[in-house]
Protein backbone atom coordinates (compact mmCIF):
# COMPACT_ATOMS: atom_id res chain seq x y z
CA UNK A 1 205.71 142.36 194.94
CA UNK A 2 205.58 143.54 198.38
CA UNK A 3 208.72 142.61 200.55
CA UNK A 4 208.43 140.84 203.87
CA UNK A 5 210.32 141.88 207.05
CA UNK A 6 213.10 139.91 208.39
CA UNK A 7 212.54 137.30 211.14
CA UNK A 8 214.50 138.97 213.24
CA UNK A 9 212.57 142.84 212.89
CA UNK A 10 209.39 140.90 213.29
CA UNK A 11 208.01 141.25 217.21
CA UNK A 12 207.88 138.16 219.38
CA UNK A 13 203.62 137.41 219.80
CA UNK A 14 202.99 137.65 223.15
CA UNK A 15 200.54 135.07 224.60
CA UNK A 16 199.53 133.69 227.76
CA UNK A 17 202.67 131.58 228.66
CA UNK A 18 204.52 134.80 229.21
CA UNK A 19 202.45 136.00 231.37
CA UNK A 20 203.26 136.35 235.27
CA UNK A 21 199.58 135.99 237.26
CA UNK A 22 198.69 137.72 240.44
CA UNK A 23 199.69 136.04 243.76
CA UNK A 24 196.96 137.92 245.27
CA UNK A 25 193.82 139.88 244.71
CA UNK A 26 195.00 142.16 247.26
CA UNK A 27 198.48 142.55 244.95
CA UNK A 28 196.19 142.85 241.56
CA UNK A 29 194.36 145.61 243.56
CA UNK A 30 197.36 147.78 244.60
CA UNK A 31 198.30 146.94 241.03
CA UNK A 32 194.80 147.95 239.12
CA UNK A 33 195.17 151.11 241.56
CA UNK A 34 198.95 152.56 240.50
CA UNK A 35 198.09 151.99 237.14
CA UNK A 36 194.58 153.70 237.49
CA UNK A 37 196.63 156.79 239.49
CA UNK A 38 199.27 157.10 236.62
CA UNK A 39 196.84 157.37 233.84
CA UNK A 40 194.74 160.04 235.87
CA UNK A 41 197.97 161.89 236.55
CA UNK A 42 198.79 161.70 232.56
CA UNK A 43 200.81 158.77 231.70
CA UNK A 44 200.31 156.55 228.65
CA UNK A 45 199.50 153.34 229.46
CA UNK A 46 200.76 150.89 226.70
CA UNK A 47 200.08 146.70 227.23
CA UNK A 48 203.15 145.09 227.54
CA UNK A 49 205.41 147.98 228.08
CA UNK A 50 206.62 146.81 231.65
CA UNK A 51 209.27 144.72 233.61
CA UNK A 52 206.38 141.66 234.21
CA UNK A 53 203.81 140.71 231.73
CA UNK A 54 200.27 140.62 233.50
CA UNK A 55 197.26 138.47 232.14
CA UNK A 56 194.78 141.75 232.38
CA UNK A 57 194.52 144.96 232.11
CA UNK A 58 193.84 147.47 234.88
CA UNK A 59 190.54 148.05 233.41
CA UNK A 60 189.95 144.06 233.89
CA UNK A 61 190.11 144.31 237.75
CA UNK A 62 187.75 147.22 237.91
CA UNK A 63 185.15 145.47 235.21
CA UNK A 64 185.28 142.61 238.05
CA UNK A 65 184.65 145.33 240.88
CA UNK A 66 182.04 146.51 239.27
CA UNK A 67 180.39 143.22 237.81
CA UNK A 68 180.62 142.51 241.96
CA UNK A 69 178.62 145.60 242.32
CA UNK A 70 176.04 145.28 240.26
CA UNK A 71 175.22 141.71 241.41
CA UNK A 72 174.77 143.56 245.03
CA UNK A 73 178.26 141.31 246.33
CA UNK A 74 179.79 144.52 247.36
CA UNK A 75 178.77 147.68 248.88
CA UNK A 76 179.66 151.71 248.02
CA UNK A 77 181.49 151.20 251.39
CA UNK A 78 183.56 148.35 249.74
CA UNK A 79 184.54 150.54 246.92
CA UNK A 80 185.69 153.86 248.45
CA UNK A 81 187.69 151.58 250.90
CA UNK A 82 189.67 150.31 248.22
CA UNK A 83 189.76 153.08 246.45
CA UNK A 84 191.24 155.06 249.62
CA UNK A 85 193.45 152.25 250.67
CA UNK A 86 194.44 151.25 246.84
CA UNK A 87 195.78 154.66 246.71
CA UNK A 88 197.51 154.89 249.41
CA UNK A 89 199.40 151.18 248.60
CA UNK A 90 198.74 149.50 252.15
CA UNK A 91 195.80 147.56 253.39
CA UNK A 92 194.26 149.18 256.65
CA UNK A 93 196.00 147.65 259.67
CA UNK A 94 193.11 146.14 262.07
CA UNK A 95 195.44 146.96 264.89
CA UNK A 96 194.97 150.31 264.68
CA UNK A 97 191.16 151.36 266.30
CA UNK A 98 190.72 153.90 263.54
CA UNK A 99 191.46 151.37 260.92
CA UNK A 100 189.30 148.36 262.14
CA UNK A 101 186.10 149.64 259.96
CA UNK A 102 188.04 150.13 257.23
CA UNK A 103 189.75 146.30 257.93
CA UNK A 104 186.45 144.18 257.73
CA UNK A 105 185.13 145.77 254.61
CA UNK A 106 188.52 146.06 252.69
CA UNK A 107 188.69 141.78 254.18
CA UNK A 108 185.28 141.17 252.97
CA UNK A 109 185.99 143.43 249.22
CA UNK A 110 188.78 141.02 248.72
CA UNK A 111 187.73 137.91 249.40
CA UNK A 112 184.40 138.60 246.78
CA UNK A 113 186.91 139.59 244.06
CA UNK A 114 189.16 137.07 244.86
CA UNK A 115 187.42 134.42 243.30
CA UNK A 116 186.36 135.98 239.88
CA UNK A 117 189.98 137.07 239.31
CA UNK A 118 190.83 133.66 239.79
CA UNK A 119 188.17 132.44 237.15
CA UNK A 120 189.18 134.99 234.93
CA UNK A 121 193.75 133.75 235.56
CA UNK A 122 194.41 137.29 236.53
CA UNK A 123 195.03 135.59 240.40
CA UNK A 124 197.11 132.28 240.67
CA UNK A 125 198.32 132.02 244.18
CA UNK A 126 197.44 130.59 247.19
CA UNK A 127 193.41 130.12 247.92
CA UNK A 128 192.21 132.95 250.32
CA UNK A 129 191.34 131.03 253.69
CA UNK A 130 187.57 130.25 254.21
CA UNK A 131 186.08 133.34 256.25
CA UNK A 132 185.35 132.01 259.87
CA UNK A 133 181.45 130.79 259.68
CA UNK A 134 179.24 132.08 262.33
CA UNK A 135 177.40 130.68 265.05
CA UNK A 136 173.63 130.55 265.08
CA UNK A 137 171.94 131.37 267.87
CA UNK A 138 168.40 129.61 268.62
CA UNK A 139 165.80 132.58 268.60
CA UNK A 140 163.85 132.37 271.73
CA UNK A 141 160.39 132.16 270.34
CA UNK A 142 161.72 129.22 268.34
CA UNK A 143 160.60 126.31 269.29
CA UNK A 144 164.14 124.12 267.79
C-alpha cells in the first residue's frame, strides 16, 4: 500500500484569493514586458515563484494585445510603442516634443487593453478616465 505524504510536506494550492491583481494596465504592461525581457535574456520563468502572486501570466497580457490586434482595436504603431516604452520601464512623457507621438498612441494602447484585462481580473484598480469626446463640426455642404 502506497504511503501518503504528510500534511505538512504537502504544498499549499494556490488559487485566486492569493492572488494580488494589477492596479493598472499600464503596471501589468511594464510587468508582461520585464518578464518577456528576462525570458529572452535566458531566465526560467516558473508561476508562482515570486514575492506577489499575479492572476496571469505574461503570456496572458500579450494574448490580450494581440486579440486587440486582430479585431483592428490597435495599430502596428500601438505595438512597437509599447514594446519600446515597455522595455525601457517608463511611459513616454508628453512634455517632452519628441515624446508627444509616442504619448497619444501609448494613451490610446492602454486604454483598449485596459478593459479586457479587467474582464479577464488581471486589472483591479481604479477605472481609466473616459477619453475626452470630440466635438463635431457641421460640414458645410450639410444642410443640419
Amino acid at each position: 500500500m502506497p504511503t501518503l505524504p504528510r500534511p505538512a510536506a504537502v504544498p499549499a494550492p494556490r488559487g485566486r484569493a492569493e492572488t494580488k491583481p494589477f492596479r493598472s494596465a499600464e503596471e501589468a504592461w511594464f510587468w508582461t514586458m520585464a518578464a518577456l525581457t528576462a525570458r529572452r535574456d535566458g531566465a526560467r520563468i516558473v508561476s508562482g515563484a515570486g514575492l506577489v502572486q499575479r492572476p496571469c501570466e505574461a503570456d496572458d497580457v500579450v494574448k490580450c494585445l494581440d486579440r486587440l490586434y486582430r479585431q483592428r482595436r490597435i495599430d502596428l504603431q500601438h505595438a512597437r510603442i509599447l514594446r519600446i516604452w515597455g522595455e525601457r520601464q517608463q511611459a513616454p512623457d508628453p512634455r517632452y516634443p519628441r515624446e508627444r507621438g509616442d504619448s497619444r498612441l501609448w494613451r490610446e494602447a492602454m486604454a483598449r487593453l485596459d478593459w479586457p484585462l479587467r474582464v479577464k481580473g488581471i486589472v483591479d484598480g481604479p477605472a481609466l478616465p473616459m477619453m475626452e469626446s470630440a466635438d463635431i463640426i457641421p460640414f458645410p455642404g450639410n444642410p443640419r
